[in-house]
N, C-alpha and C. Protein backbone atom coordinates (compact mmCIF):
# COMPACT_ATOMS: atom_id res chain seq x y z
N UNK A 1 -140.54 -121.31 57.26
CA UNK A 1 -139.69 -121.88 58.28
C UNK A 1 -138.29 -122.02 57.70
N UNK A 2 -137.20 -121.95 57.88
CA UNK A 2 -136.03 -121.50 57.74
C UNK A 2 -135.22 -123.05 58.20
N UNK A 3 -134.16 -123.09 57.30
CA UNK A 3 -133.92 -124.62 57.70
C UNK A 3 -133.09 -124.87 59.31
N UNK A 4 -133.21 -123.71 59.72
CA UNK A 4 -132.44 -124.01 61.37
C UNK A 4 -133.43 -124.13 62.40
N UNK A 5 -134.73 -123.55 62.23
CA UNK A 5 -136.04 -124.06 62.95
C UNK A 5 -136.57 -125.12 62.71
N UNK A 6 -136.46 -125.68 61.09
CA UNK A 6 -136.63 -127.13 61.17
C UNK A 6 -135.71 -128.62 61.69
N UNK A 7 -134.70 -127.68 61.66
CA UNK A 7 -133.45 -128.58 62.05
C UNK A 7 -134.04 -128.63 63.37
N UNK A 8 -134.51 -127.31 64.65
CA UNK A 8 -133.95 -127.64 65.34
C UNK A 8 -135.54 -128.05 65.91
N UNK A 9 -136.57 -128.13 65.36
CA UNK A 9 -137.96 -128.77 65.78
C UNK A 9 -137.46 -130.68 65.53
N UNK A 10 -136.77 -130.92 64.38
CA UNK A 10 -136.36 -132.44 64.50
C UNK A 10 -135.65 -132.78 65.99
N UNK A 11 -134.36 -131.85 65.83
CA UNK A 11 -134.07 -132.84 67.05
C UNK A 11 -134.90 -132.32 68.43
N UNK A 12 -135.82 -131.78 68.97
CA UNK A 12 -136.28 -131.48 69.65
C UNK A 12 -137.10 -133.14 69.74
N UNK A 13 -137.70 -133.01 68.42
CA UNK A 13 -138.52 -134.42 68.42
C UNK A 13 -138.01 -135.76 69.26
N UNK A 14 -136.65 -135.56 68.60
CA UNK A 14 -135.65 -136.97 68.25
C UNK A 14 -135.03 -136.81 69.92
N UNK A 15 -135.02 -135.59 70.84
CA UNK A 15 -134.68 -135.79 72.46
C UNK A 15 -135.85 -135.95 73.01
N UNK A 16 -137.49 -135.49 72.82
CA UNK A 16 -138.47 -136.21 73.71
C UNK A 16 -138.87 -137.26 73.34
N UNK A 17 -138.04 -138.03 72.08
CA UNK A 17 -138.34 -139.75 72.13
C UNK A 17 -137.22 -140.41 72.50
N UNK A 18 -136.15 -140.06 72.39
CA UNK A 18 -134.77 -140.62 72.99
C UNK A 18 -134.64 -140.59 74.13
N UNK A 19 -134.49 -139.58 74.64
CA UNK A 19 -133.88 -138.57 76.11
C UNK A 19 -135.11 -137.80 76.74
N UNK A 20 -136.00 -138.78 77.23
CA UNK A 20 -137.29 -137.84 77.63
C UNK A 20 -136.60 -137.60 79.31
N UNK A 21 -137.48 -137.29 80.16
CA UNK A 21 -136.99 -136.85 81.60
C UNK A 21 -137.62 -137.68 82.23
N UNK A 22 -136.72 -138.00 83.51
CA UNK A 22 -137.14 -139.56 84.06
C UNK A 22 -138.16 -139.22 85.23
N UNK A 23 -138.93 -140.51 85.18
CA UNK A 23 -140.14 -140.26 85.90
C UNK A 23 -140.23 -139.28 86.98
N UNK A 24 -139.32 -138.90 88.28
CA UNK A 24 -139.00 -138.79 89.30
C UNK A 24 -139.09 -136.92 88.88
N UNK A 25 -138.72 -136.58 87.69
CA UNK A 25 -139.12 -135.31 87.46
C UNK A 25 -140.53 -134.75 87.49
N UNK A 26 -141.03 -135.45 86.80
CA UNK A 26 -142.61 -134.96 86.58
C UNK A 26 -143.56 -135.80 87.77
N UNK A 27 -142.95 -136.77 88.89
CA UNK A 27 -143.25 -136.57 89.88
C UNK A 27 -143.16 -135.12 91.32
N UNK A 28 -141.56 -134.54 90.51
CA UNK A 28 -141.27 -133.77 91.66
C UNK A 28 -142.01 -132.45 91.03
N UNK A 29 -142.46 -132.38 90.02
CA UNK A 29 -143.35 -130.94 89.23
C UNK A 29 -144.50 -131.15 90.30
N UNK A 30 -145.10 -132.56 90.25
CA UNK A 30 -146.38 -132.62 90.55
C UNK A 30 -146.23 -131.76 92.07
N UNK A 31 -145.02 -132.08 92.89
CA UNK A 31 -145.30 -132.15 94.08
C UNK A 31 -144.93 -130.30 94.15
N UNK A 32 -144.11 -130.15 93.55
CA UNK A 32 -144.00 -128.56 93.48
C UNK A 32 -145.24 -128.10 93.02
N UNK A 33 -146.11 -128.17 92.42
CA UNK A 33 -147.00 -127.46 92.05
C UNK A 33 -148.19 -127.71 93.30
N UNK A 34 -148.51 -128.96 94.35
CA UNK A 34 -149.21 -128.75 95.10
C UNK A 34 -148.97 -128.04 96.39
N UNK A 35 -147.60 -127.93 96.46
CA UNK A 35 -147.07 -127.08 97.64
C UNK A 35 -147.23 -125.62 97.54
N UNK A 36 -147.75 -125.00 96.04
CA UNK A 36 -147.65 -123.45 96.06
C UNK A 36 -148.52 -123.29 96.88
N UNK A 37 -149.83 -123.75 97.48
CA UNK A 37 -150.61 -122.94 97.81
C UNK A 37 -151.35 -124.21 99.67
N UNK A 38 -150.33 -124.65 100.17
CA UNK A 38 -149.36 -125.66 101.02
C UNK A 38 -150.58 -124.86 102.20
N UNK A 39 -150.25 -123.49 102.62
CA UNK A 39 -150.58 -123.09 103.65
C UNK A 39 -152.47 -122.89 103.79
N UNK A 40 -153.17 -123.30 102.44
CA UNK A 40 -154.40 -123.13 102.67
C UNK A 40 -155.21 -124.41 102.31
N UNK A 41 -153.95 -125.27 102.23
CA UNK A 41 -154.44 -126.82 102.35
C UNK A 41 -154.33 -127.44 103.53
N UNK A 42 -153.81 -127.18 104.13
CA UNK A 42 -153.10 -127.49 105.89
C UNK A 42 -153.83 -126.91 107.08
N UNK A 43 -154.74 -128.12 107.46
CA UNK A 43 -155.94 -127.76 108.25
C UNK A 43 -155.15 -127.29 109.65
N UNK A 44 -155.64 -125.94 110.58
CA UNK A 44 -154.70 -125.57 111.30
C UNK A 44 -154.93 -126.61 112.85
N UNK A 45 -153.96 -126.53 113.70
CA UNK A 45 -154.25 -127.60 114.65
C UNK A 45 -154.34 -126.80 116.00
N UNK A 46 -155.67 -126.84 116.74
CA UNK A 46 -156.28 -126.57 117.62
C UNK A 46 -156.41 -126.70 119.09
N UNK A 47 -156.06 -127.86 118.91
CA UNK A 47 -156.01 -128.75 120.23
C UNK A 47 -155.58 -129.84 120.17
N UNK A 48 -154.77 -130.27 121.21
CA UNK A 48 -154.11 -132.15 120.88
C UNK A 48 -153.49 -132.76 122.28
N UNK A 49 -154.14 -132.93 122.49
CA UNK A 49 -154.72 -133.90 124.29
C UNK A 49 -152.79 -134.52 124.81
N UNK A 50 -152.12 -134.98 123.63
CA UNK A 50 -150.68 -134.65 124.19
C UNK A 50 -149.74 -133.68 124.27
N UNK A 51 -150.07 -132.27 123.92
CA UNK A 51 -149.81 -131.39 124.21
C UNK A 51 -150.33 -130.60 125.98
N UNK A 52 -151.59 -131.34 125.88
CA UNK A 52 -152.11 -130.75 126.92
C UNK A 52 -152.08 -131.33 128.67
N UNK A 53 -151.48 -132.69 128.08
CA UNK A 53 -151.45 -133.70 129.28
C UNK A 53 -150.56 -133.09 130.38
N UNK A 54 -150.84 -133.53 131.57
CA UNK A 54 -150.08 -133.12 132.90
C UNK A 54 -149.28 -134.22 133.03
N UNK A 55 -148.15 -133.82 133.91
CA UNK A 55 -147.22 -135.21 134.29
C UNK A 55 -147.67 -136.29 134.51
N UNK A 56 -149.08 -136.83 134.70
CA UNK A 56 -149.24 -137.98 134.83
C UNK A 56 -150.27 -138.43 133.92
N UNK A 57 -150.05 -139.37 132.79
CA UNK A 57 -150.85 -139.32 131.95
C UNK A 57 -151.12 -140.72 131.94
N UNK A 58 -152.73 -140.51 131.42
CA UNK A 58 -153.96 -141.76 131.79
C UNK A 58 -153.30 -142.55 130.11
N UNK A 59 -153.74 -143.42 130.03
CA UNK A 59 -154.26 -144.59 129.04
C UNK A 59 -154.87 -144.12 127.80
N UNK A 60 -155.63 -142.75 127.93
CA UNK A 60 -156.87 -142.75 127.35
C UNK A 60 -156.49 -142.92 125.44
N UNK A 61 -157.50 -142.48 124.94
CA UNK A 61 -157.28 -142.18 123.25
C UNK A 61 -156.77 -140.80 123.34
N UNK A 62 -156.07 -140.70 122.37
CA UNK A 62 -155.53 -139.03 122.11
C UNK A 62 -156.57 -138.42 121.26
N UNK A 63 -156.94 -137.11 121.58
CA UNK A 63 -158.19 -136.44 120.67
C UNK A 63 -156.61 -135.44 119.82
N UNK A 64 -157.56 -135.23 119.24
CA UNK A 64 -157.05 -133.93 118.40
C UNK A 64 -157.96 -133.51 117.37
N UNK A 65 -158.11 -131.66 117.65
CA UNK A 65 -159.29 -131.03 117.00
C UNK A 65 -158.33 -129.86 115.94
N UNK A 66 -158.91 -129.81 114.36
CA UNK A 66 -158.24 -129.01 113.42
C UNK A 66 -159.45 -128.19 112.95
N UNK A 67 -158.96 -126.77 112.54
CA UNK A 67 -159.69 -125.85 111.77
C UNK A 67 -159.10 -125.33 110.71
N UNK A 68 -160.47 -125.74 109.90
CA UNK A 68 -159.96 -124.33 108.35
C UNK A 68 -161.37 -123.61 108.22
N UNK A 69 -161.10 -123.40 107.14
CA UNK A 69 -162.13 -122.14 106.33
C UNK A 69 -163.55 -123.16 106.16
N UNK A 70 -164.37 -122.69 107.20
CA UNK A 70 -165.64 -123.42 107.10
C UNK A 70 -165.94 -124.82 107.46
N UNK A 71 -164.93 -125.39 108.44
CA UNK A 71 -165.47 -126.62 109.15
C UNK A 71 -164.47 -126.64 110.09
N UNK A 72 -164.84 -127.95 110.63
CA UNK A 72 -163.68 -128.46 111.90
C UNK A 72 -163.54 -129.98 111.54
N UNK A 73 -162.38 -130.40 112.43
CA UNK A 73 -162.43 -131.93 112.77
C UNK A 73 -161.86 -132.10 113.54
N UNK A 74 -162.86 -133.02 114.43
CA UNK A 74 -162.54 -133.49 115.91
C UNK A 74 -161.73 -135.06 115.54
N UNK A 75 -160.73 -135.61 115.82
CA UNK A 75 -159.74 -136.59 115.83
C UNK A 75 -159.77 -137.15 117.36
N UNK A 76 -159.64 -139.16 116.89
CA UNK A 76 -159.48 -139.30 118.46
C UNK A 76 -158.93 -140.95 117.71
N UNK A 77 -157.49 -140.62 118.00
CA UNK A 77 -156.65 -141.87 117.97
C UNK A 77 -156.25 -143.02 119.21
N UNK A 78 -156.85 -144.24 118.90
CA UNK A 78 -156.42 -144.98 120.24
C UNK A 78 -155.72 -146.34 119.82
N UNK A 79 -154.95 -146.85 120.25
CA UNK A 79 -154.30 -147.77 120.18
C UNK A 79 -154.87 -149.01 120.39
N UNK A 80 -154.92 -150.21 119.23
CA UNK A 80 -155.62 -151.29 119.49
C UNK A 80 -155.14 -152.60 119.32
N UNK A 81 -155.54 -153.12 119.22
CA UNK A 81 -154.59 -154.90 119.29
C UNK A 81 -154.45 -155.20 117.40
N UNK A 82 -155.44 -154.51 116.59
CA UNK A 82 -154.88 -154.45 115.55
C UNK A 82 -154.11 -153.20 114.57
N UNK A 83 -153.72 -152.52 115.53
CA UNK A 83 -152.99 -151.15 115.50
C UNK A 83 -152.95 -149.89 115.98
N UNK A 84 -154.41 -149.26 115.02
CA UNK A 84 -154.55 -147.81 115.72
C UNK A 84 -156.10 -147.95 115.50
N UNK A 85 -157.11 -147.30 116.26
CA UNK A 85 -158.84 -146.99 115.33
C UNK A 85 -158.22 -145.46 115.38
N UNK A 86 -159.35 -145.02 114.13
CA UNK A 86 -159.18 -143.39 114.07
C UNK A 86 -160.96 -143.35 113.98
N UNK A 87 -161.31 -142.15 114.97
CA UNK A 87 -162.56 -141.94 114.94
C UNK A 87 -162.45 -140.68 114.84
N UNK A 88 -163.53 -139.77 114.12
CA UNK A 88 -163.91 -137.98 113.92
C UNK A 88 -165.27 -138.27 113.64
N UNK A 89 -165.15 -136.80 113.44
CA UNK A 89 -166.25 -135.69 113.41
C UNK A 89 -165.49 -134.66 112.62
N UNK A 90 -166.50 -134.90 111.69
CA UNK A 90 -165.89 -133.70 110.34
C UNK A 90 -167.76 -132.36 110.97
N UNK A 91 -167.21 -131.13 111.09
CA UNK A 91 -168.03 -130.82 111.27
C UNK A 91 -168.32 -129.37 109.98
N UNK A 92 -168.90 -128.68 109.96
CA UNK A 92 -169.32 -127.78 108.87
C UNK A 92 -169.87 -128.49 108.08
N UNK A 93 -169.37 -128.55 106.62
CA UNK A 93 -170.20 -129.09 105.11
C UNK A 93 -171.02 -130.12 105.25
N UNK A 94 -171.91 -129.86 104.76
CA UNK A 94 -173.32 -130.54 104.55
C UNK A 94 -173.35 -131.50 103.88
N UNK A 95 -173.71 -133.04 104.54
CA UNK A 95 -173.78 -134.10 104.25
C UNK A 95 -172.43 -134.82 104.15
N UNK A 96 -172.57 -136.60 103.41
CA UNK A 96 -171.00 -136.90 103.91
C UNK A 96 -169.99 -136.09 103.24
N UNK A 97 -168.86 -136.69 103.65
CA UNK A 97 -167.78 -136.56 103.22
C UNK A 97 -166.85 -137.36 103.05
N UNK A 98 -166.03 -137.41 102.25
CA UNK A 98 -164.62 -138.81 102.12
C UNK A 98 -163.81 -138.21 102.83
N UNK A 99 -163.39 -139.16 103.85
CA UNK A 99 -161.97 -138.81 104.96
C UNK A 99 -161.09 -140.35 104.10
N UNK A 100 -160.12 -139.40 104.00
CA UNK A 100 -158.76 -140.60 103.99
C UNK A 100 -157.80 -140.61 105.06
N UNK A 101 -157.37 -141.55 105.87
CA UNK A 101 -156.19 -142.11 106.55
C UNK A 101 -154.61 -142.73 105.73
N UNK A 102 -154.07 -141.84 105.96
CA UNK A 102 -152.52 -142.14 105.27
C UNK A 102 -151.97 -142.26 106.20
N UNK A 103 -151.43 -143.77 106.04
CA UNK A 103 -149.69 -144.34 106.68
C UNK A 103 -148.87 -144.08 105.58
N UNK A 104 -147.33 -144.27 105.83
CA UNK A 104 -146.51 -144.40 105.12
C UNK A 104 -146.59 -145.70 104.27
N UNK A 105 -147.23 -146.98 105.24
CA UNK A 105 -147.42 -147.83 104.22
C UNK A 105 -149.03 -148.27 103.50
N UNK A 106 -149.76 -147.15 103.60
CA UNK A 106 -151.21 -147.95 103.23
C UNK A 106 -151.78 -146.69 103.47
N UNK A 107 -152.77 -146.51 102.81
CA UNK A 107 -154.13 -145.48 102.24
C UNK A 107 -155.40 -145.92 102.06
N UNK A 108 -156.01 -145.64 103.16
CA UNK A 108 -157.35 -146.03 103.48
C UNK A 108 -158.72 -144.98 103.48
N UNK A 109 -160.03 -144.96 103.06
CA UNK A 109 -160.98 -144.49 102.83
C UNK A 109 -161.82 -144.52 103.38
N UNK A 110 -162.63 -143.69 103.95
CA UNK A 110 -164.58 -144.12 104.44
C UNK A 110 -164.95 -142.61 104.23
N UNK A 111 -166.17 -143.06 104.08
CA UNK A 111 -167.28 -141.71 103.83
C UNK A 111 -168.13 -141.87 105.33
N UNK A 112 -167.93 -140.51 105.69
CA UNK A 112 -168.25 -139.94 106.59
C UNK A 112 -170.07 -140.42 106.75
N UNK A 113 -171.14 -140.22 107.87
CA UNK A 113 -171.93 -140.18 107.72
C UNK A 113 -172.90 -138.97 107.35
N UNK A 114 -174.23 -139.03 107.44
CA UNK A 114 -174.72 -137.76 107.42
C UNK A 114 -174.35 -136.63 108.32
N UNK A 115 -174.31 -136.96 109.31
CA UNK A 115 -173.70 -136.28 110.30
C UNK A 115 -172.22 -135.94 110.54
N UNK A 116 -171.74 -136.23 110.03
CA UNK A 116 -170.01 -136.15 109.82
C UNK A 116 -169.39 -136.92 110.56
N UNK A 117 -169.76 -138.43 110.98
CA UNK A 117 -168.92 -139.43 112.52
C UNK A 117 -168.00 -140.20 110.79
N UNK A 118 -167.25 -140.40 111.41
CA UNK A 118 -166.53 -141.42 110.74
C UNK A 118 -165.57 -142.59 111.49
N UNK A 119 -165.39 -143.67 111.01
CA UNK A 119 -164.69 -144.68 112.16
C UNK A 119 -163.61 -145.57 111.30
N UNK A 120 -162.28 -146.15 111.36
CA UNK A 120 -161.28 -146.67 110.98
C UNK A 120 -161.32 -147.30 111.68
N UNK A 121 -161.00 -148.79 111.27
CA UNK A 121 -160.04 -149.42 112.78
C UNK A 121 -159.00 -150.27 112.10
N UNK A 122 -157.90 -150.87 112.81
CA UNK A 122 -156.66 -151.78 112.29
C UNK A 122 -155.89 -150.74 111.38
N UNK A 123 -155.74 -149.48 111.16
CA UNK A 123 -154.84 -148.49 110.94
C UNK A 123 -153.49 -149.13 111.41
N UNK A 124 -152.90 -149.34 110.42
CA UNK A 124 -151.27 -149.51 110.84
C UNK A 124 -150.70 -148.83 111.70
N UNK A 125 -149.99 -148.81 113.21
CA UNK A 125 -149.75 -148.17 113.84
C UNK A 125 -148.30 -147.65 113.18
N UNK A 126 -147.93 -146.19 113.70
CA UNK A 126 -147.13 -145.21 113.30
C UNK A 126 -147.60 -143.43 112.75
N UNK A 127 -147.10 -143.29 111.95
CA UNK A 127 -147.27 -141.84 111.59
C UNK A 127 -148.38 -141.97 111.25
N UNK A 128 -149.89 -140.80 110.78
CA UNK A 128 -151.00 -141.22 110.22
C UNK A 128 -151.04 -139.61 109.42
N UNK A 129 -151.95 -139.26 108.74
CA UNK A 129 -152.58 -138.15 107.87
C UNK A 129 -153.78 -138.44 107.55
N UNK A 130 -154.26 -137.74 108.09
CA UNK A 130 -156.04 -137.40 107.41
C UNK A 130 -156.01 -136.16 106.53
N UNK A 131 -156.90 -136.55 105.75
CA UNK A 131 -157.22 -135.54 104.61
C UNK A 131 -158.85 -135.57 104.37
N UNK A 132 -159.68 -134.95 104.52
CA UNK A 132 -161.01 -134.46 104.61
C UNK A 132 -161.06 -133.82 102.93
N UNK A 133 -162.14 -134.54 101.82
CA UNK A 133 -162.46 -134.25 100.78
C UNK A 133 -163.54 -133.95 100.77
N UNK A 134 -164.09 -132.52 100.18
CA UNK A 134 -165.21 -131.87 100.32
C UNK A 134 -165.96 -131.77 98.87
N UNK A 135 -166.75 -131.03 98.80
CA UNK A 135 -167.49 -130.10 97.54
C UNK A 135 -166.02 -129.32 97.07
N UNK A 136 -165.45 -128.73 97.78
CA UNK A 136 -165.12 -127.19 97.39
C UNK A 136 -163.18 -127.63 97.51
N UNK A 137 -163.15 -128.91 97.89
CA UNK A 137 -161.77 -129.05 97.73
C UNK A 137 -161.47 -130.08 98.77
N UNK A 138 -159.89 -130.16 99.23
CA UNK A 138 -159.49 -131.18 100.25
C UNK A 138 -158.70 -130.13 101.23
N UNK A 139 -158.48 -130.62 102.43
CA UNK A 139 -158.00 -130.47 103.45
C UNK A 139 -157.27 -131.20 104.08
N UNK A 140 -155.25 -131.50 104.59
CA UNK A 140 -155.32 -132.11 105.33
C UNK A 140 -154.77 -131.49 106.62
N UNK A 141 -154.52 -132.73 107.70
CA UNK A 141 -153.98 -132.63 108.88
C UNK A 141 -152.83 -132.28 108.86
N UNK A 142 -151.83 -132.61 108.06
CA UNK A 142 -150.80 -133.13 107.88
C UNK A 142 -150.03 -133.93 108.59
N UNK A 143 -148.70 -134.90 108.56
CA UNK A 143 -148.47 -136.19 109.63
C UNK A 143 -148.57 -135.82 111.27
N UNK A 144 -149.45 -136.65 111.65
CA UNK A 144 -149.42 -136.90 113.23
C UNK A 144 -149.11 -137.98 113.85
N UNK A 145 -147.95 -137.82 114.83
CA UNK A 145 -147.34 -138.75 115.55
C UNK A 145 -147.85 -139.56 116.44
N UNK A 146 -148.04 -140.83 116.02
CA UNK A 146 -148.95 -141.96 117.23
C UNK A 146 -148.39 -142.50 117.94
């Protein structure tokens, strides 16, 4: 080793203990690296009951149904006195599954049943994201407007 490779392995040392890179970097790696492959994580969207409504629209819960590679999920958001319930049907993969509900302010969990029903309720009303965790990987909705 030659004294300018050792010189320059010291201060290499002496900037990732001094001058390391601030958190917000190796947060934004993380997020670059899950976006390469963005379009086969992003369950596609099928149907969504406010898209489909006629000028006069009922009360009801909003459904909304997504597809990817080897399942579905049926979505049905309704508005409640303690925010939002989110009810599905994860359908394809065999046995449960973990569905997560993302607000902007709170991240919530349930495992699906045998059958794939799953039920939320008191969901913070506003934006929401489901994400469906499988055997073979995750899936989400991405944000839907309540």
């Amino acid at each position: 080793m030659s004294d300018d490779d050792e010189l320059m392995a010291r201060l290499s040392r002496i900037a990732a203990e001094v001058d390391s890179p601030p958190d917000l970097v190796a947060e934004a790696a993380r997020a670059a690296f899950v976006t390469r492959r963005l379009d086969a994580e992003l369950a596609e969207l099928v149907s969504d009951s406010d898209r489909e409504a006629s000028a006069v629209r009922g009360s009801g819960p909003r459904t909304l149904a997504f597809r990817w590679e080897g399942a579905d999920l049926e979505l049905q958001l309704e508005p409640s006195s303690g925010g939002l319930e989110v009810r599905g049907l994860v359908a394809g993969p065999s046995g449960p599954v973990l569905v997560v509900v993302d607000t902007p302010a709170t991240s919530r969990e349930v495992e699906s049943d045998d059958l794939g029903w799953f039920s939320l309720a008191d969901v913070p009303a506003g934006p929401v994201r489901v994400t469906v965790r499988t055997e073979p990987g995750e899936v989400s909705t991405g944000w839907i407007r309540t």
